[in-house]
PDB file of N, CA and C in Angstrom:
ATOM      1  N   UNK A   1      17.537  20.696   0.704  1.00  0.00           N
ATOM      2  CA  UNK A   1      18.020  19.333   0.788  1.00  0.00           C
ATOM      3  C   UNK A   1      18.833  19.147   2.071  1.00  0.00           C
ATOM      4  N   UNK A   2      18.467  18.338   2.612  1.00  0.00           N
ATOM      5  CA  UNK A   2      19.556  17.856   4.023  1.00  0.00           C
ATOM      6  C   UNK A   2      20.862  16.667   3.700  1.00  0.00           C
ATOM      7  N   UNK A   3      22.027  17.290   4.044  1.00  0.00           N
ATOM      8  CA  UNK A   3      23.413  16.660   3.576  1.00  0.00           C
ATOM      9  C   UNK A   3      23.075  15.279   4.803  1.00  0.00           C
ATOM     10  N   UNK A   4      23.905  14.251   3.777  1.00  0.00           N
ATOM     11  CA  UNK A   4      23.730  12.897   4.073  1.00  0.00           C
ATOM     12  C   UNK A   4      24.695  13.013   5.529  1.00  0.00           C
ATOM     13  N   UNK A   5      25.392  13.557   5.229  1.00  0.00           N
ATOM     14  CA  UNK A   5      26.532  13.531   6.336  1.00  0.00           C
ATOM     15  C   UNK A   5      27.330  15.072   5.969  1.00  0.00           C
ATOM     16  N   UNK A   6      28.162  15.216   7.312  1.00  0.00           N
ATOM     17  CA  UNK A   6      28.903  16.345   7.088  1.00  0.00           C
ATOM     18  C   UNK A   6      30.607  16.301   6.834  1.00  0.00           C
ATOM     19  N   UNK A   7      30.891  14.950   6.106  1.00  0.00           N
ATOM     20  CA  UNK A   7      31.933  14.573   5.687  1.00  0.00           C
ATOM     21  C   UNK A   7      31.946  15.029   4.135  1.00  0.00           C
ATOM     22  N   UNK A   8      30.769  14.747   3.698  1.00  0.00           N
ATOM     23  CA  UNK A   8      30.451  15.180   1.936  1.00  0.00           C
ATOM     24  C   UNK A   8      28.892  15.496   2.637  1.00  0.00           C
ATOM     25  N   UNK A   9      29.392  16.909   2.560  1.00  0.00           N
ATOM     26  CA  UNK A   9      27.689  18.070   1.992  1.00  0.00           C
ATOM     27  C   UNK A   9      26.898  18.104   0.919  1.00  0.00           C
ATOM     28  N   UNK A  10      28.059  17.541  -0.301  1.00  0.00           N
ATOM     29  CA  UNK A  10      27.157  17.129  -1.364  1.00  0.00           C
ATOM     30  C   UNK A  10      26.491  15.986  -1.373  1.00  0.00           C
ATOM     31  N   UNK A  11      26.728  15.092  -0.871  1.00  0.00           N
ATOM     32  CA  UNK A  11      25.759  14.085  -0.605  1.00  0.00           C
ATOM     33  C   UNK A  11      24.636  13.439   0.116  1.00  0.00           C
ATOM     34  N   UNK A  12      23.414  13.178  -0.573  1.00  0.00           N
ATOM     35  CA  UNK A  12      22.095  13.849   0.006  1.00  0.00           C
ATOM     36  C   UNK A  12      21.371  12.326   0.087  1.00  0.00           C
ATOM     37  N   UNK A  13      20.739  11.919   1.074  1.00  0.00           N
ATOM     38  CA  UNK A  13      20.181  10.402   0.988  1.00  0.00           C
ATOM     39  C   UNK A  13      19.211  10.355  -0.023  1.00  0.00           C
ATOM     40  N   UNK A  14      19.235   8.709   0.119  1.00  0.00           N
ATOM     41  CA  UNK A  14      18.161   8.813  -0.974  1.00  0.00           C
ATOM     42  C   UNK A  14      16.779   8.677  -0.403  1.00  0.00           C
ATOM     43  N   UNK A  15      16.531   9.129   0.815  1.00  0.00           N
ATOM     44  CA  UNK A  15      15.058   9.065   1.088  1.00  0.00           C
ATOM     45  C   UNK A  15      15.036  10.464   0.673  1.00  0.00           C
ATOM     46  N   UNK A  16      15.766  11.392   0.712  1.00  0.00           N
ATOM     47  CA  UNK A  16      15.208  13.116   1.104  1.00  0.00           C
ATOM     48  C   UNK A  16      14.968  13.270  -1.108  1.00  0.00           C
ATOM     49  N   UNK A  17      16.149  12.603  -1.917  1.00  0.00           N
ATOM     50  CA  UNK A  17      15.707  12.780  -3.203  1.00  0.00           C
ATOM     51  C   UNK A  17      14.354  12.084  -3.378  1.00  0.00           C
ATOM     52  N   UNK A  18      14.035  11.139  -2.938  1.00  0.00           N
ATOM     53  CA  UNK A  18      13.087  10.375  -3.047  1.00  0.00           C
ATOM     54  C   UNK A  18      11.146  11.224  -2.853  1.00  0.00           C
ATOM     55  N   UNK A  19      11.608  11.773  -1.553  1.00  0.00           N
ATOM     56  CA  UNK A  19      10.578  12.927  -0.888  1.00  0.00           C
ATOM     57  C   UNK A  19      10.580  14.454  -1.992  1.00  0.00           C
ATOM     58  N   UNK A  20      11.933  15.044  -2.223  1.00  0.00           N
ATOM     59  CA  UNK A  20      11.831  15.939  -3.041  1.00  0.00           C
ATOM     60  C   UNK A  20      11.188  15.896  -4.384  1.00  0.00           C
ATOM     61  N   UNK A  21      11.341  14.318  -4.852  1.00  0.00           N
ATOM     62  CA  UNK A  21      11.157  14.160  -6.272  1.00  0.00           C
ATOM     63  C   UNK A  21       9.708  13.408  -6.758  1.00  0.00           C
ATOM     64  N   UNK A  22       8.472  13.455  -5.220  1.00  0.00           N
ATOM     65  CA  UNK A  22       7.588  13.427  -5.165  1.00  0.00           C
ATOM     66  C   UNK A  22       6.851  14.238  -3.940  1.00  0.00           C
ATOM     67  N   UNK A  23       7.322  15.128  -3.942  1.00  0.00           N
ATOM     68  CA  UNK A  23       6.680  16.404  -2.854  1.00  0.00           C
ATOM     69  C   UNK A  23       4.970  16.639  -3.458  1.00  0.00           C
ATOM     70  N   UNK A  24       4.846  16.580  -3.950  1.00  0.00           N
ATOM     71  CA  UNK A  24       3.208  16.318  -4.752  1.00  0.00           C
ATOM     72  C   UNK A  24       2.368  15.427  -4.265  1.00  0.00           C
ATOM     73  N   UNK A  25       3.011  14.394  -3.971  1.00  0.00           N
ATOM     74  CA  UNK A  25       2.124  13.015  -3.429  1.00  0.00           C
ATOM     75  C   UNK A  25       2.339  13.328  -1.835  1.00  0.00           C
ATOM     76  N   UNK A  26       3.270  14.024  -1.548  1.00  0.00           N
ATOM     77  CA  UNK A  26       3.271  14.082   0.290  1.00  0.00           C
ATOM     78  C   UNK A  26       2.238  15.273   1.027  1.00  0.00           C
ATOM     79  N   UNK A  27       2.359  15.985  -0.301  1.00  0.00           N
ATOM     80  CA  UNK A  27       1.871  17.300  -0.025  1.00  0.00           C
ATOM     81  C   UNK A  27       0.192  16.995  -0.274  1.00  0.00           C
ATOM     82  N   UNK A  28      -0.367  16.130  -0.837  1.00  0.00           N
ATOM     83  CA  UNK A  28      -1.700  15.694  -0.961  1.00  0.00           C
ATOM     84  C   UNK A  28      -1.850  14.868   0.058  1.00  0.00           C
ATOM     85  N   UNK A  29      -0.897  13.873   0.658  1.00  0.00           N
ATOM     86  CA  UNK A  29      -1.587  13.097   1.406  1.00  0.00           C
ATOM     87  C   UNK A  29      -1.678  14.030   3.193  1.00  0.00           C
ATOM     88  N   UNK A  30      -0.945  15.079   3.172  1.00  0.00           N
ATOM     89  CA  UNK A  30      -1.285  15.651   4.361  1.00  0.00           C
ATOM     90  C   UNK A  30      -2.669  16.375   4.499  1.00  0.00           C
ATOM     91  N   UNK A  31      -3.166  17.175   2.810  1.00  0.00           N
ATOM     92  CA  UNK A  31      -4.199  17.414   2.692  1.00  0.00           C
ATOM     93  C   UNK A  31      -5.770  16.429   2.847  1.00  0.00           C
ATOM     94  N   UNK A  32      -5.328  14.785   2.772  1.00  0.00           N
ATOM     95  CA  UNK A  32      -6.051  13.962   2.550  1.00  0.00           C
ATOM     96  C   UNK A  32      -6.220  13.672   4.170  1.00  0.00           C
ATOM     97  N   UNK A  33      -5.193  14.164   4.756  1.00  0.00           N
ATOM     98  CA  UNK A  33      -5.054  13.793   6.650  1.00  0.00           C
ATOM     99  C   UNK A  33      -6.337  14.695   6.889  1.00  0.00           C
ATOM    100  N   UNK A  34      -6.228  15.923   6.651  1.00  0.00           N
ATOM    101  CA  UNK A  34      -6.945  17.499   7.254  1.00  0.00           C
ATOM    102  C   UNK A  34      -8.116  17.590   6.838  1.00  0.00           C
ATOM    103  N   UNK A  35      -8.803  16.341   5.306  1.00  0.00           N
ATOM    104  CA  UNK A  35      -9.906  16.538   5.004  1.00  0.00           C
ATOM    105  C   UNK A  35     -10.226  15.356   6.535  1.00  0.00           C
ATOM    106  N   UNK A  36      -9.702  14.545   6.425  1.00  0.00           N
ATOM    107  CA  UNK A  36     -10.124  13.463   7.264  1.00  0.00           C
ATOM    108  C   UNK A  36     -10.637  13.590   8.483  1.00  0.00           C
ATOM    109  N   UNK A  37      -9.731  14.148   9.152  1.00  0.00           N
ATOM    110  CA  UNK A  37     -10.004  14.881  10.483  1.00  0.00           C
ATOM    111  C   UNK A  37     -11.010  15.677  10.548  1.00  0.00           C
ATOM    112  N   UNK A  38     -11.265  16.841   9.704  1.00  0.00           N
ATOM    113  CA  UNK A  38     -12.336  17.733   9.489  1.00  0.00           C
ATOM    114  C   UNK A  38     -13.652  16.675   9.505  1.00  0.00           C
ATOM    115  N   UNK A  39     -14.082  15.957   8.758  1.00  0.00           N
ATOM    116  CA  UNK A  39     -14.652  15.087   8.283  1.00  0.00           C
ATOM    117  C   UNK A  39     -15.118  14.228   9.374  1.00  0.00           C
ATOM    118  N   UNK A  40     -13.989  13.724  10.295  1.00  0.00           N
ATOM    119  CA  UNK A  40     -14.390  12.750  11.281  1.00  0.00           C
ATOM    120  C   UNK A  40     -15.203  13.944  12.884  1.00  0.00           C
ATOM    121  N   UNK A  41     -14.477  15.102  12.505  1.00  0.00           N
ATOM    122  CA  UNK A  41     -15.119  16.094  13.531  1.00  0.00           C
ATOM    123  C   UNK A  41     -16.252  16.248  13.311  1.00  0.00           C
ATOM    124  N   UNK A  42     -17.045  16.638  12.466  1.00  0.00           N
ATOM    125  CA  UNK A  42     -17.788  16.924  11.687  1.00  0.00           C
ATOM    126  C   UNK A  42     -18.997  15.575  12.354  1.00  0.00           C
ATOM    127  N   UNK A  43     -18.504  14.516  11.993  1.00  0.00           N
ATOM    128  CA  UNK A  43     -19.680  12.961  12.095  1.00  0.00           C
ATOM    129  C   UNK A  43     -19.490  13.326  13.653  1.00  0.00           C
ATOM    130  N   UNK A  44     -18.365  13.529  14.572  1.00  0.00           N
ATOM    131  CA  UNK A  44     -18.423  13.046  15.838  1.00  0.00           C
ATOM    132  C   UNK A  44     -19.374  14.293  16.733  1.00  0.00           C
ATOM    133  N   UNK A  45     -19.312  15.895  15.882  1.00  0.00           N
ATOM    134  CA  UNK A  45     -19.815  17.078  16.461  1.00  0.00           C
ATOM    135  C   UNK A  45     -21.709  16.566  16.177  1.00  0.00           C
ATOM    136  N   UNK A  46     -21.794  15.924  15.060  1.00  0.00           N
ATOM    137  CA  UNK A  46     -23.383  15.691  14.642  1.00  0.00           C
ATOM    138  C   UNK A  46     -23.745  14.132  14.916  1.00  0.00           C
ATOM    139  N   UNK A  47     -22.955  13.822  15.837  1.00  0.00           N
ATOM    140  CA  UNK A  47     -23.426  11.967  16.202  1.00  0.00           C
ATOM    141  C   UNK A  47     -23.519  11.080  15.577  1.00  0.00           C
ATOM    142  N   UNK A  48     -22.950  11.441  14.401  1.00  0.00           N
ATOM    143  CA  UNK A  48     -22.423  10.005  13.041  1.00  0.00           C
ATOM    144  C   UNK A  48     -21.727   9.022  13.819  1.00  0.00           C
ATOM    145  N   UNK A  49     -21.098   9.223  14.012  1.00  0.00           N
ATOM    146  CA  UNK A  49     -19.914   8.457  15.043  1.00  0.00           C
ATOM    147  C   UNK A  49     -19.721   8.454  16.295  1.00  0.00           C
ATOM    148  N   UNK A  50     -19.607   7.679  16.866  1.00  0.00           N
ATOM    149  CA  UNK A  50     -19.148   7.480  18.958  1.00  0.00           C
ATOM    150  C   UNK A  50     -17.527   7.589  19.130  1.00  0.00           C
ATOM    151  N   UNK A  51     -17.697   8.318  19.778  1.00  0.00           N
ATOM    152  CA  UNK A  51     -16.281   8.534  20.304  1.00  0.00           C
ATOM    153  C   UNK A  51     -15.842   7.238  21.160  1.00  0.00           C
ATOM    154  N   UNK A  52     -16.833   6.229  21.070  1.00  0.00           N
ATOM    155  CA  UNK A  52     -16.404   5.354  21.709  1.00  0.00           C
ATOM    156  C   UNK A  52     -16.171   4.344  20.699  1.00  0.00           C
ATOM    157  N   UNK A  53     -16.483   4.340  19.722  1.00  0.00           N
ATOM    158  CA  UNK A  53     -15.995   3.092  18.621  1.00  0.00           C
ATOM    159  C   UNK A  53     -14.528   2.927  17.675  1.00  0.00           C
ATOM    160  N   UNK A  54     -14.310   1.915  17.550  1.00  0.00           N
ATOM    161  CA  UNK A  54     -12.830   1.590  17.296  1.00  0.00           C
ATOM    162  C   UNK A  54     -12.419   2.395  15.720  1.00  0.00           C
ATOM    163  N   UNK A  55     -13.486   2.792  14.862  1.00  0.00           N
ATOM    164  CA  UNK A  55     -13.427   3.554  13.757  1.00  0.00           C
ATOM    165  C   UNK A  55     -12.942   5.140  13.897  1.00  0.00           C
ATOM    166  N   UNK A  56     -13.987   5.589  15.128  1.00  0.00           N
ATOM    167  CA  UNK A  56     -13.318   6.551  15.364  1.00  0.00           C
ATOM    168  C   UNK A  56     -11.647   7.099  15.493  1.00  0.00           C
ATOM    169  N   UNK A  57     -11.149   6.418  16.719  1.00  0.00           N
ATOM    170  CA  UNK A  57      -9.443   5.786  16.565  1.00  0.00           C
ATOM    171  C   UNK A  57      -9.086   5.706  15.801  1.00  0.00           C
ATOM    172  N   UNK A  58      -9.340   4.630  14.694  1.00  0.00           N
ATOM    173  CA  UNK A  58      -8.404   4.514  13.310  1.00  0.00           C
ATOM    174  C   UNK A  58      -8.350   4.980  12.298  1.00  0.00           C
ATOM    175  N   UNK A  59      -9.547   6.397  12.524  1.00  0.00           N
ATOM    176  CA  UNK A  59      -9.539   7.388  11.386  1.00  0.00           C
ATOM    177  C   UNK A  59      -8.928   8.601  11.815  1.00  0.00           C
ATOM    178  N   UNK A  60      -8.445   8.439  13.229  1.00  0.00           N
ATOM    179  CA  UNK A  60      -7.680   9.591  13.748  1.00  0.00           C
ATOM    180  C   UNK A  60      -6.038   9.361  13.639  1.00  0.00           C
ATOM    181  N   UNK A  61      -6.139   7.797  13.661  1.00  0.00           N
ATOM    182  CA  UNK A  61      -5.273   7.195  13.498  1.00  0.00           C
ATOM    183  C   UNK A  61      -4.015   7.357  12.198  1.00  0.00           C
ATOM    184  N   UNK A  62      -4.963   7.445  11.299  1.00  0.00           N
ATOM    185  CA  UNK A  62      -4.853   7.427   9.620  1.00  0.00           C
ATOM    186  C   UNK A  62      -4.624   8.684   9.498  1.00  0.00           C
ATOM    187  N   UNK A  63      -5.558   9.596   9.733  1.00  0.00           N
ATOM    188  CA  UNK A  63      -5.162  11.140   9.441  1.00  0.00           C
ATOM    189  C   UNK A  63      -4.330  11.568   9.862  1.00  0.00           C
ATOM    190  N   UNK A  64      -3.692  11.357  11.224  1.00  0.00           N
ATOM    191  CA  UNK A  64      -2.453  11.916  11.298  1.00  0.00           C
ATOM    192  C   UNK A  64      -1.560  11.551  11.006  1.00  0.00           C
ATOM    193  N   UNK A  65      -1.350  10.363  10.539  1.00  0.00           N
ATOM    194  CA  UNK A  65      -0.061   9.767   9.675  1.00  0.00           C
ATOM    195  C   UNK A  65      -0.506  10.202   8.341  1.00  0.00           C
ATOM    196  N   UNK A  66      -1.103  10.430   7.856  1.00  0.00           N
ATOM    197  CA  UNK A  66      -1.250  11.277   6.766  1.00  0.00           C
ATOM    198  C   UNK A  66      -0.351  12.549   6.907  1.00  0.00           C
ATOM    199  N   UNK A  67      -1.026  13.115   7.689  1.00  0.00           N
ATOM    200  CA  UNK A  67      -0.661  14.794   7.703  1.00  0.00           C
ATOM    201  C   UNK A  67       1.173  14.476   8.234  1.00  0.00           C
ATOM    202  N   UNK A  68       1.596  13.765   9.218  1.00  0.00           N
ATOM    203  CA  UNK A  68       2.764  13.479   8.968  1.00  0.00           C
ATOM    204  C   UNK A  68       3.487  13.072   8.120  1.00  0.00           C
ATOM    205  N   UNK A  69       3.317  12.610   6.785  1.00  0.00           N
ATOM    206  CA  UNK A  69       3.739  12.106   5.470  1.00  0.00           C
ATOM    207  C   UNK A  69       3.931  13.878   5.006  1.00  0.00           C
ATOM    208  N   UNK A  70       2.715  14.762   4.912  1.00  0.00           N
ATOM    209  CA  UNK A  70       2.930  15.755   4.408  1.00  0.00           C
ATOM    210  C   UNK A  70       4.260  16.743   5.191  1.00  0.00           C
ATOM    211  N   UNK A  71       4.223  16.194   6.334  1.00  0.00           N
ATOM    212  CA  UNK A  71       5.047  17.480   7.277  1.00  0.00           C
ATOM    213  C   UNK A  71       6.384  16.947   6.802  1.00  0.00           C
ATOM    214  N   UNK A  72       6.505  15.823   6.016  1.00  0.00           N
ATOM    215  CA  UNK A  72       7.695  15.542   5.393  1.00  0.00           C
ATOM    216  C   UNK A  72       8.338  16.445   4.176  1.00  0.00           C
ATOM    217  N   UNK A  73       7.971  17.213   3.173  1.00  0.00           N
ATOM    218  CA  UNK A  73       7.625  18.284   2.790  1.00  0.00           C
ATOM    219  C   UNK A  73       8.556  19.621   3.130  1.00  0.00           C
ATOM    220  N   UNK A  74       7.508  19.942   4.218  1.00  0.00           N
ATOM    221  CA  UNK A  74       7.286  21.008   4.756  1.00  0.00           C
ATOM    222  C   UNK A  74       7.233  21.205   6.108  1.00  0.00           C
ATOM    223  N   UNK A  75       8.597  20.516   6.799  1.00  0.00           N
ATOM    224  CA  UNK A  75       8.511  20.241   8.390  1.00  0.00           C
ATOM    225  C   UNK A  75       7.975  21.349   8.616  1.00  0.00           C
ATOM    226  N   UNK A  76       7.201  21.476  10.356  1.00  0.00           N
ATOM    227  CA  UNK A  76       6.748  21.967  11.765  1.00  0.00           C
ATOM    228  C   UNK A  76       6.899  20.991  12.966  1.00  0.00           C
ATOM    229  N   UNK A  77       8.170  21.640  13.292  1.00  0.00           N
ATOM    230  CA  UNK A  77       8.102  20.517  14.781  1.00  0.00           C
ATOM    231  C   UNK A  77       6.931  20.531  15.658  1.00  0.00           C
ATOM    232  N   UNK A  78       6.003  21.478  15.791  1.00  0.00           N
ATOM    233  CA  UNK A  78       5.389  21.924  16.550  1.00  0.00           C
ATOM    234  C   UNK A  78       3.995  20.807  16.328  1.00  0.00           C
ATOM    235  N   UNK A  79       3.514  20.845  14.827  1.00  0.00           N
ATOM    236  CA  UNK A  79       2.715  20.208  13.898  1.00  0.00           C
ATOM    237  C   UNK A  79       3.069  18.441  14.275  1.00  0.00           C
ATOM    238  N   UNK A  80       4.467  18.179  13.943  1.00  0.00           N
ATOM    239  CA  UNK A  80       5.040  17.309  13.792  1.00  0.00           C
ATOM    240  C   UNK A  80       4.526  16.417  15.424  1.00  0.00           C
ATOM    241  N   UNK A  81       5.131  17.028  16.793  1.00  0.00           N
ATOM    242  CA  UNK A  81       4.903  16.784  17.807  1.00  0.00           C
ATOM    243  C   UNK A  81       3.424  16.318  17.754  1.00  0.00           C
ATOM    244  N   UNK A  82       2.332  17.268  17.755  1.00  0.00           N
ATOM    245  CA  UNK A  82       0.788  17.076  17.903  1.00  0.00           C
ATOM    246  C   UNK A  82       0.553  15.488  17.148  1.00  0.00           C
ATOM    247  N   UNK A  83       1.050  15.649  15.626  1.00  0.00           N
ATOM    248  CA  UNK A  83       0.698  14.794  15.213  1.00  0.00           C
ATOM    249  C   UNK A  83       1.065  13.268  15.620  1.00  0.00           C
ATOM    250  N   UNK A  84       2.447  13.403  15.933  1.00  0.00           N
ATOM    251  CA  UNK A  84       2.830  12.198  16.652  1.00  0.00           C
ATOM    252  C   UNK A  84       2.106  11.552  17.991  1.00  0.00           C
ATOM    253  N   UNK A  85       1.727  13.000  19.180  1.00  0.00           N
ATOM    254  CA  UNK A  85       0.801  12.633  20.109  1.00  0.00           C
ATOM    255  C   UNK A  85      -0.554  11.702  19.807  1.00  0.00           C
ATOM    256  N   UNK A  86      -1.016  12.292  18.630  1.00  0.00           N
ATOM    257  CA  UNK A  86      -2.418  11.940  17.816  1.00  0.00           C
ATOM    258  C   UNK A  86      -2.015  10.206  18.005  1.00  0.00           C
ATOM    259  N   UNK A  87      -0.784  10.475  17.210  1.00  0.00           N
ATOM    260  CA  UNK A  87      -0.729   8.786  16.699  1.00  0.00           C
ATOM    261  C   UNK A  87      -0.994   7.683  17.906  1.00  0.00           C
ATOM    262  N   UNK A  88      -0.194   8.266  18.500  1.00  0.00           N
ATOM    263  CA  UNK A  88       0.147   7.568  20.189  1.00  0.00           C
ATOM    264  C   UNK A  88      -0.989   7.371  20.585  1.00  0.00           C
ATOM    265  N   UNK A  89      -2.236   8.134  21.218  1.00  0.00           N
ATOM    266  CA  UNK A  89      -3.230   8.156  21.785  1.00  0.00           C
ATOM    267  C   UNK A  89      -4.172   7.614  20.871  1.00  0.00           C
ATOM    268  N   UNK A  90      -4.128   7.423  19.735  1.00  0.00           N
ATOM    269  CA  UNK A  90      -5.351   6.993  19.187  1.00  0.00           C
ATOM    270  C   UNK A  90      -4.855   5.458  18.826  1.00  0.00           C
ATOM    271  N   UNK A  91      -3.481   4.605  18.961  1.00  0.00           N
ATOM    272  CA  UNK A  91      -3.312   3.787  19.553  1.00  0.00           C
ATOM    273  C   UNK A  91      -3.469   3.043  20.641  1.00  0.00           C
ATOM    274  N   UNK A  92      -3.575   3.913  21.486  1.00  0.00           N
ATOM    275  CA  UNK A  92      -3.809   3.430  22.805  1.00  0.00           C
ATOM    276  C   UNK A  92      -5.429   3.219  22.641  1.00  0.00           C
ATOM    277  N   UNK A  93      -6.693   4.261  22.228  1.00  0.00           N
ATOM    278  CA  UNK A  93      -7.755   4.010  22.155  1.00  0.00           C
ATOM    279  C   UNK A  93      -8.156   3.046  21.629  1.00  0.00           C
ATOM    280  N   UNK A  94      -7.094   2.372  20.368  1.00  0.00           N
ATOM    281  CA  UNK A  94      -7.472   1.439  19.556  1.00  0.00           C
ATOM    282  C   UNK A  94      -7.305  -0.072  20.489  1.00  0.00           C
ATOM    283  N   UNK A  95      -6.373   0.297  21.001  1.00  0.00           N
ATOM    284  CA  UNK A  95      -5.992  -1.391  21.760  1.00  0.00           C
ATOM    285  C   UNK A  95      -7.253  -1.140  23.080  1.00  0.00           C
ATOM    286  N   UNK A  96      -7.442  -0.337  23.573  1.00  0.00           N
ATOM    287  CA  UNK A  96      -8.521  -0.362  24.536  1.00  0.00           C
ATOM    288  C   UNK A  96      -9.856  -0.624  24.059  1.00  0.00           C
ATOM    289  N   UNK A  97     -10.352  -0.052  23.055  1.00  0.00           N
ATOM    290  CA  UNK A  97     -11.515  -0.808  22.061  1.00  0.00           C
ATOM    291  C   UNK A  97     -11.469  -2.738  21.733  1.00  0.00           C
ATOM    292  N   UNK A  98     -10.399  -2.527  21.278  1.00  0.00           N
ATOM    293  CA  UNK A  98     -10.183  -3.981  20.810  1.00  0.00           C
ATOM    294  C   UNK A  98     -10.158  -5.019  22.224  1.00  0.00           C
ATOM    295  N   UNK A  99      -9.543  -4.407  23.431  1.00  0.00           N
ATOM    296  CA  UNK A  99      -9.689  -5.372  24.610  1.00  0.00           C
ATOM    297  C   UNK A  99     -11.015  -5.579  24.947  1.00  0.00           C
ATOM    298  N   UNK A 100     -12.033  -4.431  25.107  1.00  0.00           N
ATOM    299  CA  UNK A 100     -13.357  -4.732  24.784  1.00  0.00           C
ATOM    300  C   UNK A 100     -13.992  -5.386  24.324  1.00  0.00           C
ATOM    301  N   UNK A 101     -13.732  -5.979  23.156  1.00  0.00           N
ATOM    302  CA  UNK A 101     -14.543  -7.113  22.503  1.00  0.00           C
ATOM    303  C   UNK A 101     -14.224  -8.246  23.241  1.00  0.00           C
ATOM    304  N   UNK A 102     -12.781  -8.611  23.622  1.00  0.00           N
ATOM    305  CA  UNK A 102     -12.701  -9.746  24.048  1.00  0.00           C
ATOM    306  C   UNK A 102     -13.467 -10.249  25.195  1.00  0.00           C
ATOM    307  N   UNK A 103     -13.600 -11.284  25.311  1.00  0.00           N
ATOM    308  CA  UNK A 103     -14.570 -11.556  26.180  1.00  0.00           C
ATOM    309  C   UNK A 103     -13.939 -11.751  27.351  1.00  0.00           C
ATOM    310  N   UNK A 104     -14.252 -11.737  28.704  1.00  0.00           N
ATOM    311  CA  UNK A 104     -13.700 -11.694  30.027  1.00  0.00           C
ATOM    312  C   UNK A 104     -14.124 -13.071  30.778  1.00  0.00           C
ATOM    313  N   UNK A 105     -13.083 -13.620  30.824  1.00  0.00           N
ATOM    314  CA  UNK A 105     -12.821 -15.079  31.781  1.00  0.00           C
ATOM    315  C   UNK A 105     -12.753 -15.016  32.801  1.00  0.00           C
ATOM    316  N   UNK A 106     -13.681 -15.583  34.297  1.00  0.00           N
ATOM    317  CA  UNK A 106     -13.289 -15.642  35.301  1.00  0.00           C
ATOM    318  C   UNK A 106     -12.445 -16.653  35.470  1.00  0.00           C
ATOM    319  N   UNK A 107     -10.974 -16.776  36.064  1.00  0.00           N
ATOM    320  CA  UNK A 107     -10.260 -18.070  36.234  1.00  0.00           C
ATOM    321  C   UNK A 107     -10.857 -18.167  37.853  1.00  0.00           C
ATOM    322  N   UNK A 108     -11.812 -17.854  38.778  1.00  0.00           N
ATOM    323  CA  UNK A 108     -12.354 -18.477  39.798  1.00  0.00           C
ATOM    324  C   UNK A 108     -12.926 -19.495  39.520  1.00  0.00           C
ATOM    325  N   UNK A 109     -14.069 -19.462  38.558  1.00  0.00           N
ATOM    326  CA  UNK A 109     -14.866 -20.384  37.884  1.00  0.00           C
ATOM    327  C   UNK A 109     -14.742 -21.701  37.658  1.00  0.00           C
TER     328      UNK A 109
END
């Protein structure tokens, strides 16, 4: 348990009781990240999927906030870092997909 503060050690927030007192549901949804990922490797290694489509992104997207829900748990900064990178970059892929659709205006015209 991590102390709320170091004024009272006994006192513990209520997100960390909250996480302790469903470590079951965090601990599945990181597993639900790792099937995902596996899964999306898997379509992208056998050409199910384009590495260029906006699904791709938001299932990379999803899985690692998954697996970060689990590292709640069972921190790894190391884990923790990657996964956060994941998040970041497959944001960025997502808004670059999505500018794509829009259609492009010449204001010469």
């Amino acid at each position: 348990m991590i102390p709320y503060n170091k004024k009272d050690p006994q006192a513990v927030s209520q997100v960390q009781v909250f996480i302790d007192t469903h470590a079951g549901w965090f601990h599945n949804a990181g597993l639900i990240g790792v099937a995902v990922y596996v899964t999306l490797y898997f379509a992208l290694t056998f050409e199910m999927i384009s590495s260029k489509a906006f699904a791709y992104y938001a299932l990379n997207f999803f899985a690692a906030a998954l697996v970060l829900l689990g590292l709640l748990v069972a921190f790894n900064l190391a884990s923790a870092l990657i996964q956060i990178f994941w998040v970041v970059i497959s944001t960025g892929g997502m808004i670059l997909r999505l500018r794509e659709r829009v259609p492009h205006t010449d204001p010469g015209r």
